[in-house]
N, C-alpha and C. Protein backbone atom coordinates (compact mmCIF):
# COMPACT_ATOMS: atom_id res chain seq x y z
N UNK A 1 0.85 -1.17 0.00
CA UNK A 1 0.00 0.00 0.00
C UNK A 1 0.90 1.23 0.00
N UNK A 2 0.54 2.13 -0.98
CA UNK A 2 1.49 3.20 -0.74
C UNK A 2 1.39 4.41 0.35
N UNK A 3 0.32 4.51 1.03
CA UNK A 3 0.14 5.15 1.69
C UNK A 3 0.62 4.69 3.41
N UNK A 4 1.32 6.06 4.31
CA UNK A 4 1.90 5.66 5.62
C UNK A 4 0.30 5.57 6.49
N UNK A 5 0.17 4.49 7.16
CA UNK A 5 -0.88 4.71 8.05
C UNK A 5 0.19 4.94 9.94
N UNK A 6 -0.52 6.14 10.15
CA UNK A 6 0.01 6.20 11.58
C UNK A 6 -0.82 6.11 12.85
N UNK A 7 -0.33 5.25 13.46
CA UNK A 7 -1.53 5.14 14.73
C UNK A 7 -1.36 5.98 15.63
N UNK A 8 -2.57 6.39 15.96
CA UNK A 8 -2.73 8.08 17.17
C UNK A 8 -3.21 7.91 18.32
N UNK A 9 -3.97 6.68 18.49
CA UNK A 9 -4.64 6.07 19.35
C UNK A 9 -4.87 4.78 19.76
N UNK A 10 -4.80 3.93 20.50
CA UNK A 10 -5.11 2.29 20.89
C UNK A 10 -5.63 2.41 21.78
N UNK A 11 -6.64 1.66 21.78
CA UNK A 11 -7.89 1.37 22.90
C UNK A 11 -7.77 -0.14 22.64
N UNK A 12 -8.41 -0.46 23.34
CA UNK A 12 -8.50 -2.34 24.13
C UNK A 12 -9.06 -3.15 22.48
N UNK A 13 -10.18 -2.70 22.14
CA UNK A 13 -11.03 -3.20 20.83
C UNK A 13 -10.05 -2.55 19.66
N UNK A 14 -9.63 -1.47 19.30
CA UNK A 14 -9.63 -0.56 18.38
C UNK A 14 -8.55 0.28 18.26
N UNK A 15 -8.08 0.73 17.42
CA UNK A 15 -7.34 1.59 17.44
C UNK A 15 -7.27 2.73 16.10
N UNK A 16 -7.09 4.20 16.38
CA UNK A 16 -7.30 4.93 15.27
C UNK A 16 -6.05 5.45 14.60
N UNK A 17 -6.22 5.68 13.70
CA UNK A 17 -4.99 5.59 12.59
C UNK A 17 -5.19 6.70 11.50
N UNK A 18 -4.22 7.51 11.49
CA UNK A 18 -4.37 8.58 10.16
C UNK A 18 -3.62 8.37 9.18
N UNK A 19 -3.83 9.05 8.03
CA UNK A 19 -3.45 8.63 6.97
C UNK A 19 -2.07 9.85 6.55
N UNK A 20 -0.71 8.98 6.25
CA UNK A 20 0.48 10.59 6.27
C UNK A 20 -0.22 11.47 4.83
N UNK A 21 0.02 12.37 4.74
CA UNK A 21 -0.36 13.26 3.70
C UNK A 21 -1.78 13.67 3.92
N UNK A 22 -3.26 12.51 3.87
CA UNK A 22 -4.15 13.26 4.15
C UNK A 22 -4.45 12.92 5.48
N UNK A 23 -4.59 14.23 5.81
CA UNK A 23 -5.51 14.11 7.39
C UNK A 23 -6.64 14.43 7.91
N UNK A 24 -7.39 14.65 6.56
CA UNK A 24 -8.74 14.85 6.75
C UNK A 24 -9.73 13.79 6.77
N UNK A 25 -8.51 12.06 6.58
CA UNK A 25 -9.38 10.90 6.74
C UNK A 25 -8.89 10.30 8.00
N UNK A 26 -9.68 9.44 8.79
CA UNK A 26 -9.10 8.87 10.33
C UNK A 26 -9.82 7.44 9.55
N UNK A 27 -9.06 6.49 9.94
CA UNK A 27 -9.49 5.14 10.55
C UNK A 27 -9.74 4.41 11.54
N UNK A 28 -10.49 4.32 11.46
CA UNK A 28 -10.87 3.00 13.06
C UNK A 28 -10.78 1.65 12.60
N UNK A 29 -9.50 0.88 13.05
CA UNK A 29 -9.34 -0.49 12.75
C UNK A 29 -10.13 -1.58 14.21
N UNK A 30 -10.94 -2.42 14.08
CA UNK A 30 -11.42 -2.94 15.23
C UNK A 30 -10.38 -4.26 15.16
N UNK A 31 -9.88 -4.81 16.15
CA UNK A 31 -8.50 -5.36 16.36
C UNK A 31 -9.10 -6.51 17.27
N UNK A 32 -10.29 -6.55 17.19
CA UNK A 32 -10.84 -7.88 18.28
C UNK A 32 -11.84 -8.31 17.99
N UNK A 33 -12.37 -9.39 17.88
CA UNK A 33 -13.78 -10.10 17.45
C UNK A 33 -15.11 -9.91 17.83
N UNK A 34 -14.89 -8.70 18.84
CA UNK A 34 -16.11 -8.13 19.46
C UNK A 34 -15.81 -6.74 19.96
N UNK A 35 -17.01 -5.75 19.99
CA UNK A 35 -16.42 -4.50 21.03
C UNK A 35 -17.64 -4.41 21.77
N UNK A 36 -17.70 -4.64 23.24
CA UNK A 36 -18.65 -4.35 23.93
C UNK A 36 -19.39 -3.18 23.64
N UNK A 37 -20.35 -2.52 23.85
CA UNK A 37 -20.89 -1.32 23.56
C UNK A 37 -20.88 -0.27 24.38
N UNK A 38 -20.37 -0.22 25.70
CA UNK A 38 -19.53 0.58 26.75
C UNK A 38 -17.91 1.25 25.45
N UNK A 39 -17.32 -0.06 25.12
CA UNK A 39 -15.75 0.21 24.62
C UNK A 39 -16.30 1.12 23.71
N UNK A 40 -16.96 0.30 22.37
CA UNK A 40 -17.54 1.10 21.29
C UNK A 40 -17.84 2.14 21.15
N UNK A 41 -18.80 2.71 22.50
CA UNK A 41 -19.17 4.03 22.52
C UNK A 41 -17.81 5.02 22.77
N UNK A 42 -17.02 4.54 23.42
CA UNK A 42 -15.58 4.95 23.88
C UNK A 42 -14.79 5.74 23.01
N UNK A 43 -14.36 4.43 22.02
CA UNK A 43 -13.92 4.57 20.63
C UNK A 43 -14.38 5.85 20.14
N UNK A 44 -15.58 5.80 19.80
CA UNK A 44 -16.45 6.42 18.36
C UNK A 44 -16.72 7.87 19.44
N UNK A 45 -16.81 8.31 20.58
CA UNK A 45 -16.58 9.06 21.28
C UNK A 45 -15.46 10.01 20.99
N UNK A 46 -14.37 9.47 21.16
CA UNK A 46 -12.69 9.68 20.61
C UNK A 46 -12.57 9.85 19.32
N UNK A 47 -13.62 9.44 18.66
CA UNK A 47 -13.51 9.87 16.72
C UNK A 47 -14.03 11.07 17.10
N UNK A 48 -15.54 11.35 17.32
CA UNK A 48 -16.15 12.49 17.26
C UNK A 48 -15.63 13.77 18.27
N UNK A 49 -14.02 13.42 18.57
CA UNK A 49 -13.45 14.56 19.65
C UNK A 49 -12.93 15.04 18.06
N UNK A 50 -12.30 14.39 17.55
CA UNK A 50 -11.08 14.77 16.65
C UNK A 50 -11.52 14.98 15.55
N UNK A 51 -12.80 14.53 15.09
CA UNK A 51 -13.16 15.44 13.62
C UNK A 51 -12.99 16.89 13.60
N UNK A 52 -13.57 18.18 14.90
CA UNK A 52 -14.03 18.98 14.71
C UNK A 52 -12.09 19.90 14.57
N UNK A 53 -11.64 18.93 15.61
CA UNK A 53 -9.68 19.16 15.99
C UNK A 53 -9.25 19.11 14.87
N UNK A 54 -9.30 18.20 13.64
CA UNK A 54 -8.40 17.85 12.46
C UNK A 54 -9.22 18.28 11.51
N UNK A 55 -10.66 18.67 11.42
CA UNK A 55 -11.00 18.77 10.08
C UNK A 55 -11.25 17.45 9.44
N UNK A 56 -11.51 16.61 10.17
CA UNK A 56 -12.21 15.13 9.35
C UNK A 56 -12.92 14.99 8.85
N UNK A 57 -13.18 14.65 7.25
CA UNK A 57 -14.19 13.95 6.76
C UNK A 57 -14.77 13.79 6.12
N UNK A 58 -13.52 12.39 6.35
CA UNK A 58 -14.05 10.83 5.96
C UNK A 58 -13.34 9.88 6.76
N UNK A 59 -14.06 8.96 7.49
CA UNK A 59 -14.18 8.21 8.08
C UNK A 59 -14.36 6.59 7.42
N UNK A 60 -12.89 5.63 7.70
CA UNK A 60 -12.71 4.29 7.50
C UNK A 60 -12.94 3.32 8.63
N UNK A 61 -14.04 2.61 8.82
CA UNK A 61 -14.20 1.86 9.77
C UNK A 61 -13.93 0.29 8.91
N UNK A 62 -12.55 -0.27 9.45
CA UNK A 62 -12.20 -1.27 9.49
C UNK A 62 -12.59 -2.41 9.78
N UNK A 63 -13.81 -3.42 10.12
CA UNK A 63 -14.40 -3.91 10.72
C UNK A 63 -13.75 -5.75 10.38
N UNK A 64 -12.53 -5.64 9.87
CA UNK A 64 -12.43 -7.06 9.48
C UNK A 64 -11.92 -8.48 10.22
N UNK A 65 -11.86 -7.98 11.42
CA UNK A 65 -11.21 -8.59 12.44
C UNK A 65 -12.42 -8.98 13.43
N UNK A 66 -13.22 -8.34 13.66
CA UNK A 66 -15.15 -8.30 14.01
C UNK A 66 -15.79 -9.76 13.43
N UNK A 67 -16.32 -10.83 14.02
CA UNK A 67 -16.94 -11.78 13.92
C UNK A 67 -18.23 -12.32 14.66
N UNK A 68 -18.54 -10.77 15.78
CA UNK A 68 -19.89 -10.94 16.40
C UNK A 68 -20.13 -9.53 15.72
N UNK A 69 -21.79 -9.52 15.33
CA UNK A 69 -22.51 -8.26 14.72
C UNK A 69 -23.29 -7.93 16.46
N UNK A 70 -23.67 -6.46 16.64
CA UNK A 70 -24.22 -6.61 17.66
C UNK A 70 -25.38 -4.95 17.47
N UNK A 71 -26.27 -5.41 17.51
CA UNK A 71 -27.21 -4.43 16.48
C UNK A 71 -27.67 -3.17 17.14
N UNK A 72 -27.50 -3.37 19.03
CA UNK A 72 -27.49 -2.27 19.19
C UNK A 72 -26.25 -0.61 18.91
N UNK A 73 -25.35 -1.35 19.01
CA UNK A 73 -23.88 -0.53 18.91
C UNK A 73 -24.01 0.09 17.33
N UNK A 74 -24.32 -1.06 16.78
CA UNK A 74 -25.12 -0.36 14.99
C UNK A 74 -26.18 1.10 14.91
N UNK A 75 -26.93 0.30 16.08
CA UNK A 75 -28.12 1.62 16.04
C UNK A 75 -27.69 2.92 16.55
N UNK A 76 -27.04 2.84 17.82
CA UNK A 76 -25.98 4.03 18.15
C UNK A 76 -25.37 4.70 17.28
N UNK A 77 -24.62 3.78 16.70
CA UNK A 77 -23.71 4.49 15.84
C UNK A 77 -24.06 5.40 14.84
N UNK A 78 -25.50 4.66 14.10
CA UNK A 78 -25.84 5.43 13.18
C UNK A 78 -26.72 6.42 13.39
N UNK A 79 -27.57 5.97 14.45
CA UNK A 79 -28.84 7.10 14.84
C UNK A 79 -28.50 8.39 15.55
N UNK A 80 -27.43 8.29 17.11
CA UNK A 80 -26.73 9.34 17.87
C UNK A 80 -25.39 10.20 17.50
N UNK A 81 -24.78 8.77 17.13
CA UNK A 81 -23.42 9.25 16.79
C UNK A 81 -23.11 9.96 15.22
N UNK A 82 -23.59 9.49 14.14
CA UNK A 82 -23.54 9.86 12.76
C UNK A 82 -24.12 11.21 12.62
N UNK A 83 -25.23 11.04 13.54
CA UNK A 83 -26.25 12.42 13.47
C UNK A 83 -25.26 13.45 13.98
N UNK A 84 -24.56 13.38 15.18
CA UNK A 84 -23.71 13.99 15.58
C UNK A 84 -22.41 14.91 14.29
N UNK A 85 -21.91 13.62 14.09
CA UNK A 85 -20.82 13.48 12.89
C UNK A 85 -21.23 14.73 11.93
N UNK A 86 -22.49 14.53 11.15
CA UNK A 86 -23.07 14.99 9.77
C UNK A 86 -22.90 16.24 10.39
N UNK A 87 -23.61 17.14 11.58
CA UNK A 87 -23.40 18.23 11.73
C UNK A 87 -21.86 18.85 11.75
N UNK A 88 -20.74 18.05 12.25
CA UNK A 88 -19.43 18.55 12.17
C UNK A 88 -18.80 18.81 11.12
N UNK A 89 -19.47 17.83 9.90
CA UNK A 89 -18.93 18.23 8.29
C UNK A 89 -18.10 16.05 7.80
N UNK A 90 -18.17 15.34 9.18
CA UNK A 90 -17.99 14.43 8.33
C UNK A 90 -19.18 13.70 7.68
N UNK A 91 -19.16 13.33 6.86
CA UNK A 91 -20.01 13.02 6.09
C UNK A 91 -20.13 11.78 4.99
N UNK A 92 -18.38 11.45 4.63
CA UNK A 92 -18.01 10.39 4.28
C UNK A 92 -17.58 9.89 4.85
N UNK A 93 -18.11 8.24 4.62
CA UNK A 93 -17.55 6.70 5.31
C UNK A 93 -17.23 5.89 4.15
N UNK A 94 -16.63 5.03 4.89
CA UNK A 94 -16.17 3.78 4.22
C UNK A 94 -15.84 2.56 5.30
N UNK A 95 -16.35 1.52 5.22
CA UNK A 95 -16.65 0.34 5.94
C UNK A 95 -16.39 -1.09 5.13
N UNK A 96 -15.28 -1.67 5.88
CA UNK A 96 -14.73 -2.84 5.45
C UNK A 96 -15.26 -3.54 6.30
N UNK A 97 -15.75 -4.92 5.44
CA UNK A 97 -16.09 -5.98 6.32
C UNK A 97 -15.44 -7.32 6.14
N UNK A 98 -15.87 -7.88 7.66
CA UNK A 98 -15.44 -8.98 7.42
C UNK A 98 -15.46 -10.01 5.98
N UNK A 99 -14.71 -10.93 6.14
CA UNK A 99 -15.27 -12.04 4.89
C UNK A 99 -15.96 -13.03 5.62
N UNK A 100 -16.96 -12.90 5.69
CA UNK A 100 -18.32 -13.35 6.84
C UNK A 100 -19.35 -13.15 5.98
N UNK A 101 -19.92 -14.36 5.37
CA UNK A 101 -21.27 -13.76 4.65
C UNK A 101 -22.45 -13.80 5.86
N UNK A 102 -22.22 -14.50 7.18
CA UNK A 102 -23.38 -14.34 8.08
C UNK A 102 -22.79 -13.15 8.57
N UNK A 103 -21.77 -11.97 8.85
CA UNK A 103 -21.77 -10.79 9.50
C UNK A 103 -22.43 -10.05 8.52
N UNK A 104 -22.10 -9.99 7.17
CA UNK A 104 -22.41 -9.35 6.08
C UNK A 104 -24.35 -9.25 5.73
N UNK A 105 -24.54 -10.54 6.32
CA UNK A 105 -26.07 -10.20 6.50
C UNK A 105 -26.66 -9.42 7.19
N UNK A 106 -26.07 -9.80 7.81
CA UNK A 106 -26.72 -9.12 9.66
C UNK A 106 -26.55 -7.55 9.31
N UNK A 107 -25.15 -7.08 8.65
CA UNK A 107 -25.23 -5.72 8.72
C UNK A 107 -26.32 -5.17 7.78
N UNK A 108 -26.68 -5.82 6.84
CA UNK A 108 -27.57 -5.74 6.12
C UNK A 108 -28.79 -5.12 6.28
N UNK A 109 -28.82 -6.56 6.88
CA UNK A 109 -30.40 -6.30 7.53
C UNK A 109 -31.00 -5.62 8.55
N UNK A 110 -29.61 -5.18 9.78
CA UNK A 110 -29.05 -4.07 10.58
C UNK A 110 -29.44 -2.58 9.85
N UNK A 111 -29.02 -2.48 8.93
CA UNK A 111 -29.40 -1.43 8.31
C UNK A 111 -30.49 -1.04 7.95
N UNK A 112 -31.13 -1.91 7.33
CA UNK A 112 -32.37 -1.56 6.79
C UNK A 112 -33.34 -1.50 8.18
N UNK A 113 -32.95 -2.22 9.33
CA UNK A 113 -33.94 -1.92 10.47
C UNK A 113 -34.33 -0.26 10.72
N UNK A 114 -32.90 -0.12 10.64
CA UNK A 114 -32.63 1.19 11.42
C UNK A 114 -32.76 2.16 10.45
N UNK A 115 -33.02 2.02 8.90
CA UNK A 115 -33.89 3.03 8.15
C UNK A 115 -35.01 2.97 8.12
N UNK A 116 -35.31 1.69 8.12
CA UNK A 116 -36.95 1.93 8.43
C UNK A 116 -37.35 2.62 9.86
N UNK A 117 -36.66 2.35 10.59
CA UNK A 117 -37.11 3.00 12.08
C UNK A 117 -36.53 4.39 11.85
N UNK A 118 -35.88 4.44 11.64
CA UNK A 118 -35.43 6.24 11.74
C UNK A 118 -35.21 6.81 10.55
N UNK A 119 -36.30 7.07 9.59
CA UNK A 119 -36.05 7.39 8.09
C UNK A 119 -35.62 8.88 7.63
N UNK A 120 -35.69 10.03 8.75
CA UNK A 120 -34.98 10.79 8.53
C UNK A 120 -33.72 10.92 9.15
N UNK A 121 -33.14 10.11 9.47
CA UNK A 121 -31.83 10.50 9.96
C UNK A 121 -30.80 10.67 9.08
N UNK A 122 -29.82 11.25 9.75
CA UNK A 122 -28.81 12.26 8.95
C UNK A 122 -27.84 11.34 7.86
N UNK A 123 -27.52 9.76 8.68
CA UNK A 123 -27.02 9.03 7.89
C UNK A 123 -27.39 8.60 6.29
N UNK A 124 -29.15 8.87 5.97
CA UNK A 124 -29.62 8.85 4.96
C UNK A 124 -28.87 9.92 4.12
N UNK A 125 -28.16 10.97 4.28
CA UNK A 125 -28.06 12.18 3.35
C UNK A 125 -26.28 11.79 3.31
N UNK A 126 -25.47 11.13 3.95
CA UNK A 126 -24.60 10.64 3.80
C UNK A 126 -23.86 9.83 2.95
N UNK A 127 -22.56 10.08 2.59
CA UNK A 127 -21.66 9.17 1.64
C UNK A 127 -21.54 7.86 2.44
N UNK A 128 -22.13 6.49 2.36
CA UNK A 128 -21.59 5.40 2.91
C UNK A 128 -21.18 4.62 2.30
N UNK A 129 -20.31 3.78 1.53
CA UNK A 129 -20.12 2.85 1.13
C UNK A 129 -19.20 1.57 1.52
N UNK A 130 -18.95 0.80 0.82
CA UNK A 130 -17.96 -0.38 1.53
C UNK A 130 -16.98 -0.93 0.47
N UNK A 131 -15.78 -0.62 1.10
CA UNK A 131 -14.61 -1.33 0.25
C UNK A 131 -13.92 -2.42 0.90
N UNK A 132 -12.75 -3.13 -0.39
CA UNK A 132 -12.45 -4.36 0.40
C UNK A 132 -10.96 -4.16 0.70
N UNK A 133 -10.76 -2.81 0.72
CA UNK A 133 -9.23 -3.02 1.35
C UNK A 133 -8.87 -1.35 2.34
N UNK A 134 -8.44 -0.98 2.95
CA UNK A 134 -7.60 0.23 3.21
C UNK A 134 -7.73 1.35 1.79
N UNK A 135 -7.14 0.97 1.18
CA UNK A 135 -6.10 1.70 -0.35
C UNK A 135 -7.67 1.65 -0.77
N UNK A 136 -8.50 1.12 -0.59
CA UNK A 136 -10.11 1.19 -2.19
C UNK A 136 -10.44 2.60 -1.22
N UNK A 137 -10.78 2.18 0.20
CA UNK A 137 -11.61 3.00 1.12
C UNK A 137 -11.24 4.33 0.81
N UNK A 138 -9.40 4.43 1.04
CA UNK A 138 -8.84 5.97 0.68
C UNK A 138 -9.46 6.76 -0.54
N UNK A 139 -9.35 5.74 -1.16
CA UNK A 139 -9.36 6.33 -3.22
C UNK A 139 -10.95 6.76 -3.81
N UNK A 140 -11.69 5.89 -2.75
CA UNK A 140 -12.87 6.34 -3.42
C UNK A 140 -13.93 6.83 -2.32
């Protein structure tokens, strides 16, 4: 990969990582097969300090190391925390997943819960997509 990734942060689940040259993208690599939703909130807490500090955004959530889905930490994320996010100016994501076609469901269908339940939320007006490496997430 040609790009330097530097780590800025390690937490127990996770750790965040910027990219040398741009620093208007952060990564969150999850580094353990689960993140309680106490840690999680922790984490993604510690993202939403440093968007408004660095000018973030776009946001790489790493998720490939993750082999339990856990749907509330999903709903958080997208309903409190994103809503949060969108007002600061990040706005683009990118989300790697496991090679798990049962996690890959779940987020799926995770998703669509939580648009149907919350159909105006901010994540709807958002860049989300999913790549399969670091280097795709950066580029596009």
């Amino acid at each position: 990969m040609p790009y330097q990734l530097i780590t800025e942060t390690e937490f127990k689940h996770a750790k965040l990582l910027t990219v040398a040259d741009l620093p208007h993208i952060l990564i969150v690599e999850a580094s353990t097969s689960y993140i309680p939703i106490e840690d999680f909130k922790q984490i993604f807490e510690a993202v939403g300090s440093l968007v408004p500090q660095h000018n973030i955004t776009k946001l790489i959530f790493d998720k490939r190391n993750l082999t339990v889905f856990h749907q509330p930490s999903m709903e958080w994320y997208f309903v409190e925390w994103k809503e949060q996010m969108y007002h600061l100016g990040l706005k683009t994501h990118r989300k790697i997943l496991p090679d798990n076609a049962i996690f890959k469901h779940s987020v799926k269908i995770g998703r669509e819960k939580i648009k149907q339940n919350f159909p105006q939320g901010k994540f709807t007006m958002m860049d989300i997509q999913y790549a399969n490496s670091i280097e795709e997430a950066i580029l596009n």
